[in-house]
PDB file of N, CA and C in Angstrom:
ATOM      1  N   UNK A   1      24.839  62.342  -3.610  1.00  0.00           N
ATOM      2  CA  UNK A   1      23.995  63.049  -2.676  1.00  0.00           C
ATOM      3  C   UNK A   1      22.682  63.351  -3.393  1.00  0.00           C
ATOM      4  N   UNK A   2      21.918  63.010  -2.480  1.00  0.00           N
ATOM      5  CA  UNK A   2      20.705  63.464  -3.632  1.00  0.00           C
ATOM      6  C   UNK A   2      19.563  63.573  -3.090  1.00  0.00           C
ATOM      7  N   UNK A   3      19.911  64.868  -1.914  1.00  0.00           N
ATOM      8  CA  UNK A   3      19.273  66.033  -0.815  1.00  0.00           C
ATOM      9  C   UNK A   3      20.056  66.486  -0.629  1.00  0.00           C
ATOM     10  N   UNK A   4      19.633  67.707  -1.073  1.00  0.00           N
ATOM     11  CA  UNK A   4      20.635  69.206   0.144  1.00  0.00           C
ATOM     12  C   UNK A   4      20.635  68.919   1.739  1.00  0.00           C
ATOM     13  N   UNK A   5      19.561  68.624   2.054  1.00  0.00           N
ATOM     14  CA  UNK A   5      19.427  68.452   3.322  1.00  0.00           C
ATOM     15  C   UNK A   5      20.388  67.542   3.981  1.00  0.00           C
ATOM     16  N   UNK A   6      20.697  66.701   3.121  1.00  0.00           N
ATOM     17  CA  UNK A   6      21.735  65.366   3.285  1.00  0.00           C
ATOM     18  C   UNK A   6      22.842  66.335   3.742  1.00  0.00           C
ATOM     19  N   UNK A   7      23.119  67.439   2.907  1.00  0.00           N
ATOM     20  CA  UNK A   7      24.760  68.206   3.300  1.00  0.00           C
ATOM     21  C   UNK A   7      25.094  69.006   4.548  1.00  0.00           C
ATOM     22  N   UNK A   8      26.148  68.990   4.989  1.00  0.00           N
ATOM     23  CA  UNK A   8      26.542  70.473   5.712  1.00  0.00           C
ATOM     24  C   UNK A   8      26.444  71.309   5.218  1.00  0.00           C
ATOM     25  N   UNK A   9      25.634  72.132   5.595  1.00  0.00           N
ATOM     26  CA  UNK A   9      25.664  73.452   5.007  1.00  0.00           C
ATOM     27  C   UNK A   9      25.428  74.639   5.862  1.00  0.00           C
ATOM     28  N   UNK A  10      25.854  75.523   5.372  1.00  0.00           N
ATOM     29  CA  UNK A  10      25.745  77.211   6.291  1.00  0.00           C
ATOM     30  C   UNK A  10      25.029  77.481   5.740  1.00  0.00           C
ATOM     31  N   UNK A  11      23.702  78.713   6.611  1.00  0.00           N
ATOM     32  CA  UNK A  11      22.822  79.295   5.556  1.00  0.00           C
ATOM     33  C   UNK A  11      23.200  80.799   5.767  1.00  0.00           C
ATOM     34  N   UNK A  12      23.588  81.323   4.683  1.00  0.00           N
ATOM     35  CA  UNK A  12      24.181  82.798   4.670  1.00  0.00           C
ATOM     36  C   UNK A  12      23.305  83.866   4.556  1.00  0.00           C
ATOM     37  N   UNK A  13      22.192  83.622   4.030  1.00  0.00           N
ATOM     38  CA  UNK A  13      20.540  84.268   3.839  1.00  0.00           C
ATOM     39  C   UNK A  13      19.277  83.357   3.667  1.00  0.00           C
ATOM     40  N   UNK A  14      18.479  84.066   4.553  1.00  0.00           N
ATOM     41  CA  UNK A  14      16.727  83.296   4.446  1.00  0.00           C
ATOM     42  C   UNK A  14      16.237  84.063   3.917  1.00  0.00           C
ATOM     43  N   UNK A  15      14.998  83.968   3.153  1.00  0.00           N
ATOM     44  CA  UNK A  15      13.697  84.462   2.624  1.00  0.00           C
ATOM     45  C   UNK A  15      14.382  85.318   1.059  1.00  0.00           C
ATOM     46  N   UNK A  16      15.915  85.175   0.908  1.00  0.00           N
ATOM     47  CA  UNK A  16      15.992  86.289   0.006  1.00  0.00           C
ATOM     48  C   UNK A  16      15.242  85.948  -1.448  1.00  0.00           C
ATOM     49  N   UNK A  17      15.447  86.720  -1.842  1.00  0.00           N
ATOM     50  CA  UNK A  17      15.077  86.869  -3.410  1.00  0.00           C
ATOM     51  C   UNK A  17      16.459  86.032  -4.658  1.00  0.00           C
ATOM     52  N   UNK A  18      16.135  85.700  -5.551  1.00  0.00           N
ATOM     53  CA  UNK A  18      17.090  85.495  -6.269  1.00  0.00           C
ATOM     54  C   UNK A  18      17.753  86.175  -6.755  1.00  0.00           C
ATOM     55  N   UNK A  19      17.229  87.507  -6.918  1.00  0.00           N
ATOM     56  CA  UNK A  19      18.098  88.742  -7.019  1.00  0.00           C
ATOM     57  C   UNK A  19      19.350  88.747  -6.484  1.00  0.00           C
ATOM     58  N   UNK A  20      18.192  88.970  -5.081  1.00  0.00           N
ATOM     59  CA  UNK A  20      19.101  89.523  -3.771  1.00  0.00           C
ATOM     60  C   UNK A  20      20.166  88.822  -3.473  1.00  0.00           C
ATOM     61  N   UNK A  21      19.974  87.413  -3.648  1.00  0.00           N
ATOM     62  CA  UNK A  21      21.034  85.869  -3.412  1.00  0.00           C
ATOM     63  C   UNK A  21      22.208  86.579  -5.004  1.00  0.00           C
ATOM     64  N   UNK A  22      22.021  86.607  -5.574  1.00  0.00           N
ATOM     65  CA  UNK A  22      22.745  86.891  -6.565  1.00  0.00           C
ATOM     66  C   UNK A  22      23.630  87.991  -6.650  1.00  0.00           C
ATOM     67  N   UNK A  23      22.943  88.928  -6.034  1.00  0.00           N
ATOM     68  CA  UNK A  23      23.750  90.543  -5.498  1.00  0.00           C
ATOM     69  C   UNK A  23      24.698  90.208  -4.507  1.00  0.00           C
ATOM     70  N   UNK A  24      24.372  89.038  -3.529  1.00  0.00           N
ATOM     71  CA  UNK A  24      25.232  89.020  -2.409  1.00  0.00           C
ATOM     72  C   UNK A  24      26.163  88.437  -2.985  1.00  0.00           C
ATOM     73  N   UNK A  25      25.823  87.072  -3.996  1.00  0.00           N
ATOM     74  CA  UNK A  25      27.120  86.419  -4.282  1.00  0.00           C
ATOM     75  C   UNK A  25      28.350  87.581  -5.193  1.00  0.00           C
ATOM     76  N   UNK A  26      27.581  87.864  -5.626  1.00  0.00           N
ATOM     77  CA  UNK A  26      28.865  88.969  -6.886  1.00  0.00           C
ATOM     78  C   UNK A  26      29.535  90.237  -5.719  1.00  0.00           C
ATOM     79  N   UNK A  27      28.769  90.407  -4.825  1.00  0.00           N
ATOM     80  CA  UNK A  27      29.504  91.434  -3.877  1.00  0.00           C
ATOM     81  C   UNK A  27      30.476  90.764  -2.819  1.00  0.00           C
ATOM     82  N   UNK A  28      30.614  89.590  -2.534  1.00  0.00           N
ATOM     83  CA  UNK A  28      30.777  88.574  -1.273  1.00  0.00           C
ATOM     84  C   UNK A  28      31.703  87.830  -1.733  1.00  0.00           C
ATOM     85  N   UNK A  29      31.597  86.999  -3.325  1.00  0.00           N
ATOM     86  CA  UNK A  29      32.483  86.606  -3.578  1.00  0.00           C
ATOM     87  C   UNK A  29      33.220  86.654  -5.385  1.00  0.00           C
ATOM     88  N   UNK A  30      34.619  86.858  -4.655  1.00  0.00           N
ATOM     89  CA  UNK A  30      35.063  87.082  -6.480  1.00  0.00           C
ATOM     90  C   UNK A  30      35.125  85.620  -7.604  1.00  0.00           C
ATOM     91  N   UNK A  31      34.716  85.266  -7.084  1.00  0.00           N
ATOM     92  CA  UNK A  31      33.982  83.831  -8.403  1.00  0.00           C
ATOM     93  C   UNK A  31      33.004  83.407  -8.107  1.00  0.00           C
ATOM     94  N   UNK A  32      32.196  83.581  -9.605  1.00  0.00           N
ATOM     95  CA  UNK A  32      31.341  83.624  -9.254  1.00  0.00           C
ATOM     96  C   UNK A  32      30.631  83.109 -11.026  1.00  0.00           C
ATOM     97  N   UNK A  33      29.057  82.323 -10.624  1.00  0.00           N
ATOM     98  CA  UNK A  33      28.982  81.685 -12.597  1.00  0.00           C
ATOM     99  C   UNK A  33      27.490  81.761 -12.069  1.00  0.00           C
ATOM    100  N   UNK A  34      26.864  82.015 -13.521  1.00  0.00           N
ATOM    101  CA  UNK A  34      25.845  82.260 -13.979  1.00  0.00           C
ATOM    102  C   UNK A  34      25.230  80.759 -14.510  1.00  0.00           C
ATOM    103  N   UNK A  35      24.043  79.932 -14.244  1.00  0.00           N
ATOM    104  CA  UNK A  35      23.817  78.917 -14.991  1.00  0.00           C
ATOM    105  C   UNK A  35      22.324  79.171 -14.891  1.00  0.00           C
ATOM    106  N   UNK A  36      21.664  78.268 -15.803  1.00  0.00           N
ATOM    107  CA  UNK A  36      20.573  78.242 -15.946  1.00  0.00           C
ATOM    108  C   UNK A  36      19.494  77.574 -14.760  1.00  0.00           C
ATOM    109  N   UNK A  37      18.108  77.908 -14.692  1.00  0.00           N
ATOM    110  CA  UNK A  37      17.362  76.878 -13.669  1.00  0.00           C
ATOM    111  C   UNK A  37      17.529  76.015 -14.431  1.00  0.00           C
ATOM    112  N   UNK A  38      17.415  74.607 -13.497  1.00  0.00           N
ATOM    113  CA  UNK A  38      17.124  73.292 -14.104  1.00  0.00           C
ATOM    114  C   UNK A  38      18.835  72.761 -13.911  1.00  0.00           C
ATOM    115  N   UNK A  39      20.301  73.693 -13.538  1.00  0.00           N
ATOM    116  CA  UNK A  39      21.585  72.834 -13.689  1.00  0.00           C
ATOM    117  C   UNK A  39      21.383  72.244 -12.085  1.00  0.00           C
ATOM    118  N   UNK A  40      22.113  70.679 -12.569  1.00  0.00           N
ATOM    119  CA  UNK A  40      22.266  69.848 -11.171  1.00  0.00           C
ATOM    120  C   UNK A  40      23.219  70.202 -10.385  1.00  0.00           C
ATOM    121  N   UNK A  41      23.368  70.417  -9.306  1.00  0.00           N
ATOM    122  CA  UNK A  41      24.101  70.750  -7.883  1.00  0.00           C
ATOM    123  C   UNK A  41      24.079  69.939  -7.374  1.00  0.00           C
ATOM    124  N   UNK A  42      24.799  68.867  -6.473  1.00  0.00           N
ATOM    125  CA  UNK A  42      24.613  68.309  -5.667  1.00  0.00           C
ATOM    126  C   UNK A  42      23.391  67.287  -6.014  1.00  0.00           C
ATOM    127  N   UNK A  43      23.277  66.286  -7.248  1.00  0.00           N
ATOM    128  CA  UNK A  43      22.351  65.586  -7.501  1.00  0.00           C
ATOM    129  C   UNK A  43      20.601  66.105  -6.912  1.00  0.00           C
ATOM    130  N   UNK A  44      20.321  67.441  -6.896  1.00  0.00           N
ATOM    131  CA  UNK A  44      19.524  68.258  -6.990  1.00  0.00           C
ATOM    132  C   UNK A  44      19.364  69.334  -8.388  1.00  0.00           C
ATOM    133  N   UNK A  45      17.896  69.149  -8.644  1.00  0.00           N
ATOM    134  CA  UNK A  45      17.904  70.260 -10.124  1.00  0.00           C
ATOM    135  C   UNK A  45      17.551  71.851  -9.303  1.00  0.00           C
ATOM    136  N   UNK A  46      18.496  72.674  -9.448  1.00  0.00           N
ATOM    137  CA  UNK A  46      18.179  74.123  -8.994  1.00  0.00           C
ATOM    138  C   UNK A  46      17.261  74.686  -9.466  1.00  0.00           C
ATOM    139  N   UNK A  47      16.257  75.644  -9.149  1.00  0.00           N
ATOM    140  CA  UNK A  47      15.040  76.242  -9.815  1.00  0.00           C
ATOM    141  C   UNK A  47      15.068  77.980  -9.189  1.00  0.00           C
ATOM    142  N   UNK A  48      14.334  78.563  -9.484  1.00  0.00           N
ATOM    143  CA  UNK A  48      14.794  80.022  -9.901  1.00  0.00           C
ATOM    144  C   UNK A  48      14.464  81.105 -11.423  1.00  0.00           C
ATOM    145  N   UNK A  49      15.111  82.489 -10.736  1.00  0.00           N
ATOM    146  CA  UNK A  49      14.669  82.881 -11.822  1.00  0.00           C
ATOM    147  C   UNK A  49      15.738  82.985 -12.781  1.00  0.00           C
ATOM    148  N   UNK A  50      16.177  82.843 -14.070  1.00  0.00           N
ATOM    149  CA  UNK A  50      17.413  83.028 -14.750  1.00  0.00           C
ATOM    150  C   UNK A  50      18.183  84.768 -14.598  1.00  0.00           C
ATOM    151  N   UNK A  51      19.225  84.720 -14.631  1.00  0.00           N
ATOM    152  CA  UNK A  51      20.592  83.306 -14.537  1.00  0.00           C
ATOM    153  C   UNK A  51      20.137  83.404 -12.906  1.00  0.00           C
ATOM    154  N   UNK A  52      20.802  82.174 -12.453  1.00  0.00           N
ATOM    155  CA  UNK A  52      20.957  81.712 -11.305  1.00  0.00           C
ATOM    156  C   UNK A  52      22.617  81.920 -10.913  1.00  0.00           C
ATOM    157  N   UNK A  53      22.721  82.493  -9.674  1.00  0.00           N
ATOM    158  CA  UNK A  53      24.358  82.750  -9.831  1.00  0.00           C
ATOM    159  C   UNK A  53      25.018  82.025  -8.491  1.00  0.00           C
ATOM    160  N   UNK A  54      25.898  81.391  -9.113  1.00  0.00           N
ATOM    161  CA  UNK A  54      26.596  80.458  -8.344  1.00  0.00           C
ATOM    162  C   UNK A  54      27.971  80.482  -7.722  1.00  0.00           C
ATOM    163  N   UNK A  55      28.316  80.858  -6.658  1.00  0.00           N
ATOM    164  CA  UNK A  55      29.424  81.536  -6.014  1.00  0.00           C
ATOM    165  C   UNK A  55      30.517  80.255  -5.627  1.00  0.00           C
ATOM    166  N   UNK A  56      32.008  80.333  -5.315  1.00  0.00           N
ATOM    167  CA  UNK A  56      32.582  79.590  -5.188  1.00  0.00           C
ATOM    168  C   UNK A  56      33.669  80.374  -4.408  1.00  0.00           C
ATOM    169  N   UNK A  57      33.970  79.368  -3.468  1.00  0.00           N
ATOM    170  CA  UNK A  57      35.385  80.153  -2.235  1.00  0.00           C
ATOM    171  C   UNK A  57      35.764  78.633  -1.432  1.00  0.00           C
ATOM    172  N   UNK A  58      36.982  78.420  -2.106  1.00  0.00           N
ATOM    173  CA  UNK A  58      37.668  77.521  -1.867  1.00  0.00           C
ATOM    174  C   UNK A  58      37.234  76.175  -2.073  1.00  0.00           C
ATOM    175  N   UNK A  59      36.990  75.647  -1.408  1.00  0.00           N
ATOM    176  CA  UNK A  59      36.182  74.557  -1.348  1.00  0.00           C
ATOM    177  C   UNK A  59      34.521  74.159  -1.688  1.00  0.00           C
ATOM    178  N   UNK A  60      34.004  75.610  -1.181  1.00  0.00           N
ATOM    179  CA  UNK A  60      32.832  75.829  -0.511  1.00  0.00           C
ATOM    180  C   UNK A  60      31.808  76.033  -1.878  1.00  0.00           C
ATOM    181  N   UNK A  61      30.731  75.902  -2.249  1.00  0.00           N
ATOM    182  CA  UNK A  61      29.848  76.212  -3.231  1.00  0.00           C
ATOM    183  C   UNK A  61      28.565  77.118  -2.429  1.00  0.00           C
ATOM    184  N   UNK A  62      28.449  78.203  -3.123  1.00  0.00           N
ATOM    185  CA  UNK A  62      27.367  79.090  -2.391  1.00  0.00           C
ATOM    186  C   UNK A  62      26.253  79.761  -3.442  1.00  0.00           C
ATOM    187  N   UNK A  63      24.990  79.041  -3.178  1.00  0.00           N
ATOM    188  CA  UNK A  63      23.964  78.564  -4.256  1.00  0.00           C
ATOM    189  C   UNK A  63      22.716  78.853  -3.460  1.00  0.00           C
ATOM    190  N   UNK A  64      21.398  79.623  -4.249  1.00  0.00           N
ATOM    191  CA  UNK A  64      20.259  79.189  -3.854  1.00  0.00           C
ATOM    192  C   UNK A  64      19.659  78.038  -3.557  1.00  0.00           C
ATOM    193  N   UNK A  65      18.542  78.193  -2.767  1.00  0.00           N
ATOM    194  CA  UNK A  65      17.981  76.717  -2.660  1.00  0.00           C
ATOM    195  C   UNK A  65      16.632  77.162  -2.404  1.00  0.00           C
ATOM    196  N   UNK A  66      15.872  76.392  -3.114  1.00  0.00           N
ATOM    197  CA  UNK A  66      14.160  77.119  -2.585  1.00  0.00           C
ATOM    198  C   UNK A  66      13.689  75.483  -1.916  1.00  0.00           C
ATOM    199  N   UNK A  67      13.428  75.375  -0.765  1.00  0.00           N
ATOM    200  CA  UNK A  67      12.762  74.755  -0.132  1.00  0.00           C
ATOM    201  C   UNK A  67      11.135  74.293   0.301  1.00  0.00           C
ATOM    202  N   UNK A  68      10.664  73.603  -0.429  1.00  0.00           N
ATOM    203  CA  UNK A  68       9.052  74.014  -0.793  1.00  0.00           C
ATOM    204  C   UNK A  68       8.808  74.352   0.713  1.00  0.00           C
ATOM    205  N   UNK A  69       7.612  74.974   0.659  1.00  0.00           N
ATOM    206  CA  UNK A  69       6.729  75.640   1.987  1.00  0.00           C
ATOM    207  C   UNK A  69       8.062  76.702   3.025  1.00  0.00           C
ATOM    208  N   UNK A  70       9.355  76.747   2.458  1.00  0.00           N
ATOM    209  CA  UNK A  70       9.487  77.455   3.582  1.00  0.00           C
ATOM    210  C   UNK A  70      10.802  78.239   2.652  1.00  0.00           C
ATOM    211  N   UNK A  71      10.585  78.779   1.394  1.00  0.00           N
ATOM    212  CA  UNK A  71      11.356  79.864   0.651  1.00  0.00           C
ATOM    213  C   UNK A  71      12.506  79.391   0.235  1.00  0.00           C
ATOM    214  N   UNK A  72      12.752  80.646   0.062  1.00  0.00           N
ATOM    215  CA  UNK A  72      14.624  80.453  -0.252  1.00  0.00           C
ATOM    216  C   UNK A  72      15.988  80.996   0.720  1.00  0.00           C
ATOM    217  N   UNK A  73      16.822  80.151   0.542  1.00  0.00           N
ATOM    218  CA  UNK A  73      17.825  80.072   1.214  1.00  0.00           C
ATOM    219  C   UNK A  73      19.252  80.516   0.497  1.00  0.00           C
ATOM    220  N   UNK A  74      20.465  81.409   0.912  1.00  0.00           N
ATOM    221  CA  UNK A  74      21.345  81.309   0.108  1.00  0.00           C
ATOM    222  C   UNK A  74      22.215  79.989   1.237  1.00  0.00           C
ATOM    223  N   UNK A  75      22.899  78.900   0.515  1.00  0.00           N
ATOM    224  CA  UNK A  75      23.870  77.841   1.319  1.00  0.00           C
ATOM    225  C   UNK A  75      25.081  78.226   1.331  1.00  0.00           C
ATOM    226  N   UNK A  76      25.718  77.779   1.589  1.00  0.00           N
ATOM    227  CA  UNK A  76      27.223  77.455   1.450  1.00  0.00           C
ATOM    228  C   UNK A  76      27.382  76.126   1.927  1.00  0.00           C
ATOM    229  N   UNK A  77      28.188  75.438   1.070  1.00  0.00           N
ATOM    230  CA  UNK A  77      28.385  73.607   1.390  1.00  0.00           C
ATOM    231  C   UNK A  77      29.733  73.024   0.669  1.00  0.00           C
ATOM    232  N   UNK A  78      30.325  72.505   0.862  1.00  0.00           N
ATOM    233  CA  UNK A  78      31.905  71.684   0.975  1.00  0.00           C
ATOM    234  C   UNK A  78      31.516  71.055  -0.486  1.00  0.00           C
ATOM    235  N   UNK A  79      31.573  71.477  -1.550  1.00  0.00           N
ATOM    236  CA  UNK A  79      31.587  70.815  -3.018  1.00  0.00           C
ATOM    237  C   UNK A  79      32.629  71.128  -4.396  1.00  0.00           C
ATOM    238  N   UNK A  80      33.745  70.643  -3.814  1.00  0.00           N
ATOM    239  CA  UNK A  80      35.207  69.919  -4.648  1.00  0.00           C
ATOM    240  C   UNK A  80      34.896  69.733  -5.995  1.00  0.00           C
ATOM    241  N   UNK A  81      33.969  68.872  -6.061  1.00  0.00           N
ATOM    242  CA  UNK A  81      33.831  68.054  -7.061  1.00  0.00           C
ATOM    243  C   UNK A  81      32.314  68.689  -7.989  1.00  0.00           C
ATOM    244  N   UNK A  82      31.818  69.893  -7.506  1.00  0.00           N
ATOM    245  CA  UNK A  82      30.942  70.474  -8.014  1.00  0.00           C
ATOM    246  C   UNK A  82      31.944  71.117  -8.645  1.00  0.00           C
ATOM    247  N   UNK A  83      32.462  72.196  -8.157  1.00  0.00           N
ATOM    248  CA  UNK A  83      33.118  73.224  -8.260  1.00  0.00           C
ATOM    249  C   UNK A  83      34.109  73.023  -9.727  1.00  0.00           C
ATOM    250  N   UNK A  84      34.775  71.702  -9.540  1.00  0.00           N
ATOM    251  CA  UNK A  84      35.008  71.251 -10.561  1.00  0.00           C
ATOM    252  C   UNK A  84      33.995  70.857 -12.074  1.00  0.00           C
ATOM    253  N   UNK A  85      33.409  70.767 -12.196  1.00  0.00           N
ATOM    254  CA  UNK A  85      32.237  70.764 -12.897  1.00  0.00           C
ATOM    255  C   UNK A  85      32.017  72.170 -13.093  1.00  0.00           C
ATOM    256  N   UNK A  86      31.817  72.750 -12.384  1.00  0.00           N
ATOM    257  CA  UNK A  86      30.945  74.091 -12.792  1.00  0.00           C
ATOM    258  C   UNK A  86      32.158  74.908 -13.581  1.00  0.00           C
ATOM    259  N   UNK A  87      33.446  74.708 -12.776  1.00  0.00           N
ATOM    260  CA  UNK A  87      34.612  75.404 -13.705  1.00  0.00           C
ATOM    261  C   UNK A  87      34.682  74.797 -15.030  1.00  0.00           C
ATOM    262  N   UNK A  88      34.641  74.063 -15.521  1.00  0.00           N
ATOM    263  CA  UNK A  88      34.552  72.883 -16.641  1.00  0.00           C
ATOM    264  C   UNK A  88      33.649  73.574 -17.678  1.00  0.00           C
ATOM    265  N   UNK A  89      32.312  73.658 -17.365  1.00  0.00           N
ATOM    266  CA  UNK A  89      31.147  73.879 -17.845  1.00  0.00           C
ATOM    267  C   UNK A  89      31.702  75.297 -18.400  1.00  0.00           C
ATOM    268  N   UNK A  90      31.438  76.583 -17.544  1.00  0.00           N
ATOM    269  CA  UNK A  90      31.529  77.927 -17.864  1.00  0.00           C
ATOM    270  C   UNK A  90      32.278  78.967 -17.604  1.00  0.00           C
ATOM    271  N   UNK A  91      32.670  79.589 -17.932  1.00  0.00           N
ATOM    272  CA  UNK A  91      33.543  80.934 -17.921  1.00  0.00           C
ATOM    273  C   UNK A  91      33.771  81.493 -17.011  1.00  0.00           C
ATOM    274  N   UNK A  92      34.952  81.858 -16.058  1.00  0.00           N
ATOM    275  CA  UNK A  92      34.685  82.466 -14.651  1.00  0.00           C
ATOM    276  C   UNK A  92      34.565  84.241 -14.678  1.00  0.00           C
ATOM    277  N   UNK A  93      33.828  84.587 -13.862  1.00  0.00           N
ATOM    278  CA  UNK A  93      33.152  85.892 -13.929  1.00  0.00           C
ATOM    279  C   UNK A  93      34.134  86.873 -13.475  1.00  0.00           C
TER     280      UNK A  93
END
């Protein structure tokens, strides 16, 4: 994949902040990982302010996305095989 736009996705928040995307994920969901801007998602490089926090519920991956000209978005999108990776990579929260 190599557009978000390419995916299904839910958008769970518009315009937020990376903060704010980050507050929701740690309150919303109990796993949850910290990575740097610049880690690939979905053959996309994420950008942001550090850490970037990356939520996970079941299947589902729930991640910022800044969309040029029209902000940021928190998603949620069907990624198995991320999820796997990201557990791999780092420590669960």
């Amino acid at each position: 994949m190599s557009c978000i736009e390419q995916l299904e996705y839910e958008i769970l928040l518009q315009g937020a902040s990376f903060k704010e995307s980050g507050e929701y994920i740690k309150k919303h969901f109990s796993e949850w990982y910290e990575v740097e801007p610049g880690y690939r998602l979905f053959d996309s490089y994420l950008i942001g302010v550090p850490p970037v926090v990356l939520g996970v519920e079941g299947e589902d991956m729930i991640f910022p996305y800044t969309k040029p000209c029209r902000g940021t978005f928190l998603l949620r999108a069907r990624g198995p095989e991320e999820i796997a990776k990201l557990r791999a990579r780092k420590k669960k929260r």
